[in-house]
C-alpha atoms as a PDB file:
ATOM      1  CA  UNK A   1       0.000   0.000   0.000  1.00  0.00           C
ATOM      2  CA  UNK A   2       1.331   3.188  -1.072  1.00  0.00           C
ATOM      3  CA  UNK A   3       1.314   5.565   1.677  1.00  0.00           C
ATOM      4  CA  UNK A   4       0.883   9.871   1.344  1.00  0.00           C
ATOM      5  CA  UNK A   5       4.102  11.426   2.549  1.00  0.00           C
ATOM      6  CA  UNK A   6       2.192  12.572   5.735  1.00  0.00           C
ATOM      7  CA  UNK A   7       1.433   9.032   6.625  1.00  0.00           C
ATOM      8  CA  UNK A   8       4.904   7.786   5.488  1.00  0.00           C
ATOM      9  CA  UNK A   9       6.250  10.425   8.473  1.00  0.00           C
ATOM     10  CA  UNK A  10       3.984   9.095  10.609  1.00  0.00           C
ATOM     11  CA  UNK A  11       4.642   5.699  10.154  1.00  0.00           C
ATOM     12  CA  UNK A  12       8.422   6.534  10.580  1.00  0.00           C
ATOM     13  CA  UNK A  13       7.618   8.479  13.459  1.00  0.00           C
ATOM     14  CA  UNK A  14       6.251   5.620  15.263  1.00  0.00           C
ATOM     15  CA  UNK A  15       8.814   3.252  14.422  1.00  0.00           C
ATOM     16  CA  UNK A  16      11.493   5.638  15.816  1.00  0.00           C
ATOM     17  CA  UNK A  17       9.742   5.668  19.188  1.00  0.00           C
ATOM     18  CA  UNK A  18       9.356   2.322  19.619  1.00  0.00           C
ATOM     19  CA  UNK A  19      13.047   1.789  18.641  1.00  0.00           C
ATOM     20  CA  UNK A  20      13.834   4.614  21.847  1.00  0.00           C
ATOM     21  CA  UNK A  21      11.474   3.042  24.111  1.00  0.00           C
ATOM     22  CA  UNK A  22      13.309  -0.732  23.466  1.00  0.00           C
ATOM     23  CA  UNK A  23      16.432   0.784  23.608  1.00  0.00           C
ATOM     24  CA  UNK A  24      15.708   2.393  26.853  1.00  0.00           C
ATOM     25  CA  UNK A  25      14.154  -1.182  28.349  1.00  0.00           C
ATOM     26  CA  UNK A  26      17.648  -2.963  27.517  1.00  0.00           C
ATOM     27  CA  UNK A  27      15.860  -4.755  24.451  1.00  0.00           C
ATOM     28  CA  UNK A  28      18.430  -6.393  22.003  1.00  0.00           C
ATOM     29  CA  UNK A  29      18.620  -7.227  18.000  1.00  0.00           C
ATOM     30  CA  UNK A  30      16.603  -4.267  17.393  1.00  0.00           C
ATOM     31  CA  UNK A  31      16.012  -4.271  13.677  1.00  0.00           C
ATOM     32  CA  UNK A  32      13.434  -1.817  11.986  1.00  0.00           C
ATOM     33  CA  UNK A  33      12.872  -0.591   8.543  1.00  0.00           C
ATOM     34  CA  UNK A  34      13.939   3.361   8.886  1.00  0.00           C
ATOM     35  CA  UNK A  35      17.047   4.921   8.475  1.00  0.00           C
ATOM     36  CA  UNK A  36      20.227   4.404  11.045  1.00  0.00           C
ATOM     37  CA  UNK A  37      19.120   1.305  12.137  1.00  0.00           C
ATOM     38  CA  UNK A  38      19.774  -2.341  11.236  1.00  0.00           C
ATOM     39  CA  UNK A  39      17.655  -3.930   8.028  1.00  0.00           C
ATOM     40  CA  UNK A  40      15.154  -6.467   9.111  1.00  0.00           C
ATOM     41  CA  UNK A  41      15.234 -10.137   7.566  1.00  0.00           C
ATOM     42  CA  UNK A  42      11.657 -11.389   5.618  1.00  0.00           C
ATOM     43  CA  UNK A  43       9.543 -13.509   7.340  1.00  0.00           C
ATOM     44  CA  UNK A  44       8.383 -15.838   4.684  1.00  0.00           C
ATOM     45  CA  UNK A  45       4.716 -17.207   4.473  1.00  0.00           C
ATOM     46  CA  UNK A  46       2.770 -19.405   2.665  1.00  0.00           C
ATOM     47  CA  UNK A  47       1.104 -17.181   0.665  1.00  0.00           C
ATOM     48  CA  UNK A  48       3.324 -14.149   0.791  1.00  0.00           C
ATOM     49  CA  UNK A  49       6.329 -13.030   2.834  1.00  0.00           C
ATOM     50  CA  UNK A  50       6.376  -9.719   4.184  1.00  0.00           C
ATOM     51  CA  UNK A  51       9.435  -8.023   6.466  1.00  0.00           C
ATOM     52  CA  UNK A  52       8.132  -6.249   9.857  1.00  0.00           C
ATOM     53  CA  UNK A  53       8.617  -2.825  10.779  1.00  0.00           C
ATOM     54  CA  UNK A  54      10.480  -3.649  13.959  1.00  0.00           C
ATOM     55  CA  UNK A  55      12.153  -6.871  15.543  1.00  0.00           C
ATOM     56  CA  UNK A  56      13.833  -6.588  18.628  1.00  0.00           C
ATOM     57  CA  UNK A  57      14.279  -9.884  21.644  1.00  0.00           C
ATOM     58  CA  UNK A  58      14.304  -9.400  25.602  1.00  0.00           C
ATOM     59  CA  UNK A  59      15.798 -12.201  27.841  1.00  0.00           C
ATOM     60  CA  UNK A  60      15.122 -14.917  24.789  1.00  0.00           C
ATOM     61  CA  UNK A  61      11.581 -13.217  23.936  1.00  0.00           C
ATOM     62  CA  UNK A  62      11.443 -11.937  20.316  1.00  0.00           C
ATOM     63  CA  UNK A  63       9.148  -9.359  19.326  1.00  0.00           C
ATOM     64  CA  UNK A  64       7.739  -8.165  15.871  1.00  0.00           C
ATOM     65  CA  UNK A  65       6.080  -5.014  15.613  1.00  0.00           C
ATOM     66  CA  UNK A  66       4.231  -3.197  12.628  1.00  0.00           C
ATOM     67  CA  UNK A  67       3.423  -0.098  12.286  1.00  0.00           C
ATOM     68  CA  UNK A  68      -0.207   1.256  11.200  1.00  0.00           C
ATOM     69  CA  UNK A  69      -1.845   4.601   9.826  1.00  0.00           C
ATOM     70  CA  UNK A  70      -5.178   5.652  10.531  1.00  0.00           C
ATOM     71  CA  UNK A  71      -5.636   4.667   6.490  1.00  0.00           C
ATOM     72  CA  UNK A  72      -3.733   1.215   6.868  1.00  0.00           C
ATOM     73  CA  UNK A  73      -5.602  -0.431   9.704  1.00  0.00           C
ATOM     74  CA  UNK A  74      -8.127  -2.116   7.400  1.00  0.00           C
ATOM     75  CA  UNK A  75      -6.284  -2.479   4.107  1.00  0.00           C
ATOM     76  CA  UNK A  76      -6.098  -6.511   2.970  1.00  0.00           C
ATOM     77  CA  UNK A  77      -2.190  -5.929   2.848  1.00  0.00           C
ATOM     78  CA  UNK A  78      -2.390  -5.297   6.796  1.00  0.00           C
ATOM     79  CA  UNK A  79      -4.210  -7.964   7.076  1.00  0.00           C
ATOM     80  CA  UNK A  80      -2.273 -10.331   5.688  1.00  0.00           C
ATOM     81  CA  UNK A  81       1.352  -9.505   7.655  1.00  0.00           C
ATOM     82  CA  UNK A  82      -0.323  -8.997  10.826  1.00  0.00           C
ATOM     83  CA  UNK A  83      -1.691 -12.253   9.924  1.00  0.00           C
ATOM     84  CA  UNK A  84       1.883 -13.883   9.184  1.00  0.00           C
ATOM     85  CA  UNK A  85       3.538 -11.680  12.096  1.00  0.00           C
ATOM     86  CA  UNK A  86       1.566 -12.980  14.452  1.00  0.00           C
ATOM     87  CA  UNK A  87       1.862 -16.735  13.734  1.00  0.00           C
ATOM     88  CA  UNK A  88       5.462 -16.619  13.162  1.00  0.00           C
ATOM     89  CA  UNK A  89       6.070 -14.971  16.840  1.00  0.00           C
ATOM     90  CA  UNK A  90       4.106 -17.791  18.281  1.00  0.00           C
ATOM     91  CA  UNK A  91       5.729 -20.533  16.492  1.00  0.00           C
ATOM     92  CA  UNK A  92       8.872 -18.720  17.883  1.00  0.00           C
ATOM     93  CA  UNK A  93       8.067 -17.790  21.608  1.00  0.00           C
ATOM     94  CA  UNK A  94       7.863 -14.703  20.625  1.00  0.00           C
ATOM     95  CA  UNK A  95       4.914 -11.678  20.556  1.00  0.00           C
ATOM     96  CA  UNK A  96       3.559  -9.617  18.042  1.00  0.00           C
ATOM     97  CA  UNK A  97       2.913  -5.948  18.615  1.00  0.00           C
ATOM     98  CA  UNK A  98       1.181  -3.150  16.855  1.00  0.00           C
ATOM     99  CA  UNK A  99       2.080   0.759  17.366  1.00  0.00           C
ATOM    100  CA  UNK A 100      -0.753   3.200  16.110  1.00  0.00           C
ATOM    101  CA  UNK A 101      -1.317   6.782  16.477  1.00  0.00           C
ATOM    102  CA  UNK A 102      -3.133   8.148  19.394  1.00  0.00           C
ATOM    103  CA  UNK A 103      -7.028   7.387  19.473  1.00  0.00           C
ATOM    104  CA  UNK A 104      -6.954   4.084  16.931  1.00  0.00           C
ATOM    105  CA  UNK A 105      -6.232   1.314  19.854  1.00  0.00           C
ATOM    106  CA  UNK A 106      -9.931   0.267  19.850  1.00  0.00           C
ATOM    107  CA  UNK A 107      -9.986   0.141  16.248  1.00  0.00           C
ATOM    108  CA  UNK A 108      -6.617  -1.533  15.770  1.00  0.00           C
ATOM    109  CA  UNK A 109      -7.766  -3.999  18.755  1.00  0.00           C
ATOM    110  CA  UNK A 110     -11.149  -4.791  16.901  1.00  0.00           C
ATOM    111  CA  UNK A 111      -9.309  -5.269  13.268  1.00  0.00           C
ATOM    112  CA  UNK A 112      -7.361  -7.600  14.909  1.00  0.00           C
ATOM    113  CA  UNK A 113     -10.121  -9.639  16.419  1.00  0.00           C
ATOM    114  CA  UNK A 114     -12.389  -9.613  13.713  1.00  0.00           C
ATOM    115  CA  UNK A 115      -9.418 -10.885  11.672  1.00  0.00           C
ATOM    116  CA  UNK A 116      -9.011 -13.613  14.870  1.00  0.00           C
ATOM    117  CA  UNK A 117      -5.370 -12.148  15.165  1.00  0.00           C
ATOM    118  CA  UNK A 118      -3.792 -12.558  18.509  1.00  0.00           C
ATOM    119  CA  UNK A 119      -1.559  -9.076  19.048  1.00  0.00           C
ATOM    120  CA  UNK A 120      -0.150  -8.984  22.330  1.00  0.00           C
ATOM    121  CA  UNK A 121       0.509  -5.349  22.950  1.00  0.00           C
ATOM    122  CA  UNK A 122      -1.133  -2.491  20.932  1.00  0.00           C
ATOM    123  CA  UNK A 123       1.047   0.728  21.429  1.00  0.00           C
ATOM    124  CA  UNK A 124       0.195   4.171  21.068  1.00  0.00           C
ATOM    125  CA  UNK A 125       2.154   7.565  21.811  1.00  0.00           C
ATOM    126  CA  UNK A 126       1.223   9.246  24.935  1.00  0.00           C
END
């Protein structure tokens, strides 16, 4: 999904927090797709692969993390890598999180459900 360049800050915005706030909680491995910071690796699927936003692990608990816009909550393309994100971290041990922008945690936590997507933590900035 091809985001507007507002959205595209925004999405970078909120990948840069969450790369402060596991750096300042010790996380390791942090991997995320912005600038300055290690590449991620592709998670591949059955159907399609897709590479995370963020990956970062915490006394041997990995975490992947995407990213949403107000617009990219309910596209199909969410869909499917929260969909992939979220299986992979619990065939790993791991979690799968979701940072949003202030005010869309009830809608990111009923996309999720309706999709029957377990997301452990839904972030938002304060």
């Amino acid at each position: 999904m091809q985001k507007n360049p507002s959205e595209s800050s925004e999405h970078e915005d909120l990948i840069n927090m969450m790369v402060r706030y596991f750096r300042s909680q010790a996380f390791q491995n942090i991997s995320a797709d912005i600038p300055g910071v290690p590449r991620l690796d592709v998670i591949y699927g059955t159907k399609k692969n897709h590479v995370p936003d963020l990956t970062a692990d915490k006394n041997g608990i990995g975490i992947m993390l995407e990213a949403e816009t107000s617009s990219s909550i309910y596209d199909d393309h969410t869909a499917s890598q929260w969909s992939l994100f979220s299986n992979a971290a619990r065939k790993s041990g791991g979690e799968f999180h979701i940072v949003v922008p202030k005010g869309l945690r009830g809608n990111t936590e009923q996309r999720a459900a309706d999709l029957g997507i377990k997301v452990d933590t839904v972030w938002t900035p304060k």
